[in-house]
Protein backbone atom coordinates (compact mmCIF):
# COMPACT_ATOMS: atom_id res chain seq x y z
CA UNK A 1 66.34 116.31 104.80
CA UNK A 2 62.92 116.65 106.21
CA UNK A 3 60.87 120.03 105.69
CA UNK A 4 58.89 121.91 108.11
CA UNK A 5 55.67 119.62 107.43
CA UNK A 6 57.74 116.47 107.91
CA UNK A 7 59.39 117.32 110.90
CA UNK A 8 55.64 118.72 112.54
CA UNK A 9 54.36 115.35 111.69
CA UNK A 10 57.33 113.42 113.16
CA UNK A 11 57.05 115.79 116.23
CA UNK A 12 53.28 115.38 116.30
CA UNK A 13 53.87 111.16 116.07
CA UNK A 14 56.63 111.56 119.08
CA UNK A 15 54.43 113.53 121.30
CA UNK A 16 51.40 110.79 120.68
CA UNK A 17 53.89 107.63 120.88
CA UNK A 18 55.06 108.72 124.46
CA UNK A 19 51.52 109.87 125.51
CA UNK A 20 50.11 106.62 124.55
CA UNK A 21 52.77 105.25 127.05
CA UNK A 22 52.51 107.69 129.89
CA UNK A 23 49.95 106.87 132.92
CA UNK A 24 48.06 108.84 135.32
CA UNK A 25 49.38 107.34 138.81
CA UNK A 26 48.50 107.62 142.37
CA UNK A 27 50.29 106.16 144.86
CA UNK A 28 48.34 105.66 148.10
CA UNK A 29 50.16 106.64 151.10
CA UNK A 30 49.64 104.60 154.56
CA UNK A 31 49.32 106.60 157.54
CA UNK A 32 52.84 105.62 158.90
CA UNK A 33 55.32 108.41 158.28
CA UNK A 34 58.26 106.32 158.11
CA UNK A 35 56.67 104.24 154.93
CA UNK A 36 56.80 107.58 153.10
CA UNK A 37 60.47 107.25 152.08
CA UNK A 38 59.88 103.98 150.05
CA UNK A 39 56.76 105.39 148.71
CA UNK A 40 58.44 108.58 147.62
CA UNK A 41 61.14 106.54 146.04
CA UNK A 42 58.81 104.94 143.64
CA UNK A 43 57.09 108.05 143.11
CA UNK A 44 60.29 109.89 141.69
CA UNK A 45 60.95 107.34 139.40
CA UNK A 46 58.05 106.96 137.99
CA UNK A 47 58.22 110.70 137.59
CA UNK A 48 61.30 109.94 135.73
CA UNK A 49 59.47 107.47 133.51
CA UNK A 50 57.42 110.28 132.11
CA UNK A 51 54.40 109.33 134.11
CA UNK A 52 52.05 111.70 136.23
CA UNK A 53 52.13 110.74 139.97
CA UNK A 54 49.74 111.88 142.64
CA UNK A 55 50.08 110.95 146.25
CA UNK A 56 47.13 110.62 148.54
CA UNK A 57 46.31 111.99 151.95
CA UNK A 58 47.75 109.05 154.62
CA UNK A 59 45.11 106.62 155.18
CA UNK A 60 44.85 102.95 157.28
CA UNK A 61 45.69 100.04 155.45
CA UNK A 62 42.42 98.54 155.38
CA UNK A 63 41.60 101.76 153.24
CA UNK A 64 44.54 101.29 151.28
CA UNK A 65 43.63 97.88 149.95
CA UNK A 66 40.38 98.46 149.43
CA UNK A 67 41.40 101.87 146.88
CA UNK A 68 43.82 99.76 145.08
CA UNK A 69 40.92 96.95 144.76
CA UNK A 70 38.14 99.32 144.10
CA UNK A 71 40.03 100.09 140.87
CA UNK A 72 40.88 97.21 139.65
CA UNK A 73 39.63 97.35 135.86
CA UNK A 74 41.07 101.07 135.68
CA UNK A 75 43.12 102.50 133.04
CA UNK A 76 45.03 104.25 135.51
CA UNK A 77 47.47 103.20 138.04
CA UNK A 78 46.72 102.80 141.99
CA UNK A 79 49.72 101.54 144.30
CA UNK A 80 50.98 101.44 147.72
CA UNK A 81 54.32 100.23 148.15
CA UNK A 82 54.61 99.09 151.63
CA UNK A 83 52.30 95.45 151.78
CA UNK A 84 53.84 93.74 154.30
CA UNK A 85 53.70 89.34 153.10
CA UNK A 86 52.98 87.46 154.82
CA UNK A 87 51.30 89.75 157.43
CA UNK A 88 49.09 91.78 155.45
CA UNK A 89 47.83 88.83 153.34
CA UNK A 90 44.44 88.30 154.83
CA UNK A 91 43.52 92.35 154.13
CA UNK A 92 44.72 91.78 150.21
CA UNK A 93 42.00 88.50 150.53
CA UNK A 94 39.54 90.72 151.87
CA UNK A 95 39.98 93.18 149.78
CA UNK A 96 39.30 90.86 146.74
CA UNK A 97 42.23 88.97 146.34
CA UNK A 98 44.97 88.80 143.77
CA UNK A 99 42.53 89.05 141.18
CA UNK A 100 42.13 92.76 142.01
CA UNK A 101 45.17 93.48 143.51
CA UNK A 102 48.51 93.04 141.89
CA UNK A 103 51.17 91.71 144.51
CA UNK A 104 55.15 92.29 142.97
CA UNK A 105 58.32 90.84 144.13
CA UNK A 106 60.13 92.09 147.22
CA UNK A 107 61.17 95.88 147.60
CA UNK A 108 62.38 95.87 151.10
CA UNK A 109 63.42 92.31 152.02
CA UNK A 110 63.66 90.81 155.68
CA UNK A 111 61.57 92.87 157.79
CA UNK A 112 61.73 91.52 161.13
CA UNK A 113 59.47 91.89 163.90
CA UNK A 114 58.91 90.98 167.21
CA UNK A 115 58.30 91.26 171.50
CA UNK A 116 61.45 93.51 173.11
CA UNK A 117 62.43 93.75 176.53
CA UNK A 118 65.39 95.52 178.32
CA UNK A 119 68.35 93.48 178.27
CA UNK A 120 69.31 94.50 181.94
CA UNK A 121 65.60 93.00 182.66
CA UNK A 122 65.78 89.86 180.36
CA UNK A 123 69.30 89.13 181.94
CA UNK A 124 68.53 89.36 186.07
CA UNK A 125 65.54 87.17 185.37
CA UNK A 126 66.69 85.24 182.44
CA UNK A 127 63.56 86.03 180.20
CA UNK A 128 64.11 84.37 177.19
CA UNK A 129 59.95 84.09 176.23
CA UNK A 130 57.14 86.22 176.25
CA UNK A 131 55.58 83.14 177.56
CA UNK A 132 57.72 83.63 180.63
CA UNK A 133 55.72 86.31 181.46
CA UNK A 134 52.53 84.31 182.16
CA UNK A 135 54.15 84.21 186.10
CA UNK A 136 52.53 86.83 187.76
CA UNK A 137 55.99 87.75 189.53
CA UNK A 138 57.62 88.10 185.83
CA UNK A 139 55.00 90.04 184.45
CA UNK A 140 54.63 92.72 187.20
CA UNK A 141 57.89 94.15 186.12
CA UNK A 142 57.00 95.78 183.76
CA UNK A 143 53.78 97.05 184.83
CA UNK A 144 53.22 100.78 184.42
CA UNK A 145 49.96 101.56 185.42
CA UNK A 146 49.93 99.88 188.95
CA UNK A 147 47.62 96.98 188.22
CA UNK A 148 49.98 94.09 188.56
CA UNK A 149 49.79 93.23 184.86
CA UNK A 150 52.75 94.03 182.14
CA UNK A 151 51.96 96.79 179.95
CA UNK A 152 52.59 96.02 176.37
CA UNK A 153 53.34 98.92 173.68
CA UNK A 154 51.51 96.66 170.97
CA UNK A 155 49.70 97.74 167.47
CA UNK A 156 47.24 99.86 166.35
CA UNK A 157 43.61 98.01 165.92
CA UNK A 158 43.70 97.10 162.28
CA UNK A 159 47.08 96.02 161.66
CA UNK A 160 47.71 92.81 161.17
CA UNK A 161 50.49 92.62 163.93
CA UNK A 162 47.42 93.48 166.37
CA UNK A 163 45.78 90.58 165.06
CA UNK A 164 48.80 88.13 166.13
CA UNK A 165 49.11 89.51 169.29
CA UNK A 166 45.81 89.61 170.10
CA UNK A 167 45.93 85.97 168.83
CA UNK A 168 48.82 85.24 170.91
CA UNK A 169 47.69 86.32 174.51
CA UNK A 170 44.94 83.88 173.79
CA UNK A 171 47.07 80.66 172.86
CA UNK A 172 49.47 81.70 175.17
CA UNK A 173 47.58 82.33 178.37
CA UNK A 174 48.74 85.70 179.21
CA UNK A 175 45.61 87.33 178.98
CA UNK A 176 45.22 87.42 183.08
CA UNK A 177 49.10 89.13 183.10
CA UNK A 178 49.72 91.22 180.10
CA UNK A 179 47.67 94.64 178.82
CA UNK A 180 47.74 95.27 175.10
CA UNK A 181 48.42 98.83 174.79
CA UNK A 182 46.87 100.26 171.71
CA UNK A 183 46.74 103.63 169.89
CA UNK A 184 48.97 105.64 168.18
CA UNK A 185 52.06 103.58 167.98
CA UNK A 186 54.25 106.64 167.67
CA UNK A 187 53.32 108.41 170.81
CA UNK A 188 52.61 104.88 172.76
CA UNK A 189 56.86 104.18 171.69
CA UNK A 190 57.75 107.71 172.70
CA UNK A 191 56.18 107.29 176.09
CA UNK A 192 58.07 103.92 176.48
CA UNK A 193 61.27 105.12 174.96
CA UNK A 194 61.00 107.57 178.03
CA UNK A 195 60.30 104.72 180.55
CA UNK A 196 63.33 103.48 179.38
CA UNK A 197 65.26 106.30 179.53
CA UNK A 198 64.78 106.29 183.17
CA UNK A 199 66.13 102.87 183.38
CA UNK A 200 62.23 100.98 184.19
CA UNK A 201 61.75 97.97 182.49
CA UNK A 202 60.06 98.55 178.99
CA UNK A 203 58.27 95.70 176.74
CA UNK A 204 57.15 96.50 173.64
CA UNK A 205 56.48 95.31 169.77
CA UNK A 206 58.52 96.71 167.02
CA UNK A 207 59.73 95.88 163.60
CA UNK A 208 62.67 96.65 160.99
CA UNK A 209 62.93 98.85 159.53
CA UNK A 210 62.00 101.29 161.83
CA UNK A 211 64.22 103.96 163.82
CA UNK A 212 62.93 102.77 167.42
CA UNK A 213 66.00 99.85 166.92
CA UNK A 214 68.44 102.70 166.63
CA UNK A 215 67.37 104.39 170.01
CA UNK A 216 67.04 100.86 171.63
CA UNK A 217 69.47 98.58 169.71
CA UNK A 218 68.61 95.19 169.92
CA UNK A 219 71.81 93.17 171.49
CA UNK A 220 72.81 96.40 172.93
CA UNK A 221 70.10 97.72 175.15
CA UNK A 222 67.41 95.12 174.17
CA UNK A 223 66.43 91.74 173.48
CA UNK A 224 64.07 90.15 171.43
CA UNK A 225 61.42 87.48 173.34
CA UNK A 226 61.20 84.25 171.30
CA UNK A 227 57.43 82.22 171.81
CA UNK A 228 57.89 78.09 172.83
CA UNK A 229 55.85 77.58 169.49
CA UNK A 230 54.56 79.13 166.89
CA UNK A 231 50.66 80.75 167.28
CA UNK A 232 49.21 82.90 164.63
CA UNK A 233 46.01 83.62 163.19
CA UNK A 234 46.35 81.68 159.85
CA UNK A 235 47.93 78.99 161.25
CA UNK A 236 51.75 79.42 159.79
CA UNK A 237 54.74 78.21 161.32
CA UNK A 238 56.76 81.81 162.36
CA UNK A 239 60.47 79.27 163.11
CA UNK A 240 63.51 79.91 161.53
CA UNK A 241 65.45 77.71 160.08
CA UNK A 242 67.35 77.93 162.69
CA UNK A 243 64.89 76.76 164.71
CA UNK A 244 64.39 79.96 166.64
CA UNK A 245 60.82 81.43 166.80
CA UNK A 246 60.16 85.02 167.36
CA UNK A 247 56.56 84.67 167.49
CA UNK A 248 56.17 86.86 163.88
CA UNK A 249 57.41 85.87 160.56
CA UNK A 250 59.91 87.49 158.96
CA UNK A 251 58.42 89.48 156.01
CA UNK A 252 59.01 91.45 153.10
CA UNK A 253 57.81 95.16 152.22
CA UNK A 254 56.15 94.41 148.70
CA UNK A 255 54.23 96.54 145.78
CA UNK A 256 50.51 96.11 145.60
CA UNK A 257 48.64 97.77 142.46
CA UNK A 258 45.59 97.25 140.98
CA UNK A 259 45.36 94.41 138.57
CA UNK A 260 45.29 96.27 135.41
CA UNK A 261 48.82 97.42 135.68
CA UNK A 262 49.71 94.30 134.67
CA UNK A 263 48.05 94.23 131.20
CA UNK A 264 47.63 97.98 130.93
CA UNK A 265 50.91 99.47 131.73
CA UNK A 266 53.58 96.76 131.66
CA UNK A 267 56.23 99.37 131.64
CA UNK A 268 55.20 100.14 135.33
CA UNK A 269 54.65 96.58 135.69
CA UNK A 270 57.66 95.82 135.40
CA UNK A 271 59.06 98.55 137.42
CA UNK A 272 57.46 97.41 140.46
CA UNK A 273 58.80 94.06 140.01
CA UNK A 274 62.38 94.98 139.78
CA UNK A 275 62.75 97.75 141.94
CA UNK A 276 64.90 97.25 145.56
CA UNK A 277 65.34 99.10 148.80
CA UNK A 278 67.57 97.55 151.19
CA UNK A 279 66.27 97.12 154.94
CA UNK A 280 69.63 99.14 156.14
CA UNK A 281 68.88 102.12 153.64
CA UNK A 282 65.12 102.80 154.80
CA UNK A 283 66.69 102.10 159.11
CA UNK A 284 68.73 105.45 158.15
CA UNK A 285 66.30 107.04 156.63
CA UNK A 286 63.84 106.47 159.49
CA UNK A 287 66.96 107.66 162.16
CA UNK A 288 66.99 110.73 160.30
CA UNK A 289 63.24 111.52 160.96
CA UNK A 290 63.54 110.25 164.54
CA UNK A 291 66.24 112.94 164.77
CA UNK A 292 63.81 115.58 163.27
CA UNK A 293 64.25 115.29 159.56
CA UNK A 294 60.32 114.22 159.60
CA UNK A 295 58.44 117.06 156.99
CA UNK A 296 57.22 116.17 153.47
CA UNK A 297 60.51 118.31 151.80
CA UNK A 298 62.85 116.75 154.43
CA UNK A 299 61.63 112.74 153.05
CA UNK A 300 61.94 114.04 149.50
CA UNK A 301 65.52 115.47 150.26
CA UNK A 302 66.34 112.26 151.57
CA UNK A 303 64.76 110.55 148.76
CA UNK A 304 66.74 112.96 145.51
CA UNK A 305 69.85 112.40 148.01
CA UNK A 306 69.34 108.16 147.89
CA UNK A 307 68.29 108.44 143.75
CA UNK A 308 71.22 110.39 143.19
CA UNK A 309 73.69 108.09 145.03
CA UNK A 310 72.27 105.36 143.63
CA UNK A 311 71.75 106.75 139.78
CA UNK A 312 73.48 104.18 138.13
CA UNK A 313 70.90 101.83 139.39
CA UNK A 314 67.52 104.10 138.83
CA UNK A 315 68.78 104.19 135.60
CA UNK A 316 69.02 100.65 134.48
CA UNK A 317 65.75 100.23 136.42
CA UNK A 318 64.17 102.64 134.15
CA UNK A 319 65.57 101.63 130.90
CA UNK A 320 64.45 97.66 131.94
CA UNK A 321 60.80 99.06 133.05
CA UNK A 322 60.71 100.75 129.84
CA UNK A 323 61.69 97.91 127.40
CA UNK A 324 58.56 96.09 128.62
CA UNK A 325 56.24 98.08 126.39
């Protein structure tokens, strides 16, 4: 039986064993509101790890990367957990490269992305390619502000789908026929989501997942625009095996950390490696905040709601993350 001074030392040695494991975290939070759920999801169980978790204020991408890289040697723990591969590839390179930044396996898998049109538009004038619209006549459809050139909803400057557009109405030609409308993204999709609604011809970018395909459902209401060949700014081929080409490549949400966490924490290491979101399961979440449910308390309702139906799961996670110590 142990006596009051054995069992302050064993409590003592239990309180430095799982200190000596626990990390000081921050996860860096991108300025898109409907990353936050995946974020938050990490976030809570990491919490549930034992480990202290602090979220930034949102900030670009480029930022992002360069936070995570700045502390690469760190004790503690810097992540974001929305890096979209292949896309955001070239910021992780100019960031400093793998050797700062930590790049895990897929979280959210088969993000697509693309050009969308109306379907009552693509179908009268069988549009089938956003190349079609280098024809004057094609492209003054959808031409908002009155200046005989198609108005695009595209990216905000610094993302890397900005970059392949921008790369694209070079190779393409459509420069002298299509505006690339840039800004915020959320109000520039509101505003066309109301074009729409009117029943004008709309053409914009988008991805999955992302709640604008549940107010415009692709099939349904809209089409995706295939390119005659692939064109992007590092040279990779964007066809399926299929042999279609939507002009983007299909990519996956991943975990980027600084490189420490790998040698440092392998507990959390791990973690990020194993953890999974489906594409489907972030789509609802993002419907939900397109319906309103878009506060800080409403995301982390959604997120104890998805841990709890899913505890099974979070649990084995944990217990795996843990046994990498």
């Amino acid at each position: 039986m142990l006596n009051k001074k054995s069992l302050f030392t064993f409590a003592a040695s239990l309180a430095l064993s799982s200190s000596l494991f626990a990390a000081n975290v921050t996860a860096v939070k991108t300025a898109i509101a409907e990353e936050g759920f995946q974020m938050q999801v990490v976030v809570e169980v990491l919490k549930k790890m034992g480990h202290t978790v602090n979220v930034t204020n949102d900030v670009d991408y480029a930022i992002a990367f360069q936070t995570i890289a700045d502390n690469a040697k760190s004790d503690d723990v810097f992540f974001m957990a929305a890096h979209w591969d292949p896309l955001q590839n070239g910021m992780i390179k100019g960031a400093g490269g793998e050797e700062k930044l930590a790049k895990f396996s897929n979280y959210v898998s088969n993000c697509a992305q693309g050009y969308v049109i109306d379907k009552k538009t693509a179908d009268k004038y069988n549009i089938k390619y956003i190349n079609d619209l280098k024809k004057p006549e094609i492209a003054k459809l959808f031409d908002i502000d009155g200046n005989g050139k198609a108005d695009l909803t595209g990216c905000s400057a610094g993302w890397g789908c900005a970059k392949v557009i921008e790369h694209q109405l070079d190779a393409f030609g459509l420069r002298d026929t299509i505006d690339h409308r840039q800004g915020s993204y959320s109000a520039l999709i509101a505003d066309t989501l109301a074009h729409y609604k009117t029943g004008k011809p709309v053409l914009y970018y988008t991805w999955t997942p992302y709640w604008v395909s549940g107010k415009m459902v692709p099939g349904k209401d809209v089409v995706f625009l295939q390119v005659t060949h692939s064109a992007t700014p590092g040279g990779y081929s964007t066809k399926l095996p299929n042999g279609s080409d939507y002009g983007f490549a299909v990519n996956h949400q991943k975990i980027v950390a600084n490189a420490s966490v790998t040698s440092k924490h392998k507990d959390i290491a791990k973690l990020f490696d194993i953890i999974k979101l489906s594409v489907n399961d972030v789509s609802g979440q993002n419907m939900l905040m397109s319906n309103g449910q878009n506060k800080d308390e409403d995301i982390k309702r959604h997120v104890k709601t998805w841990l709890a139906s899913n505890k099974t799961t979070v649990d084995a996670w944990i217990k795996e993350a843990k046994a990498a110590n």
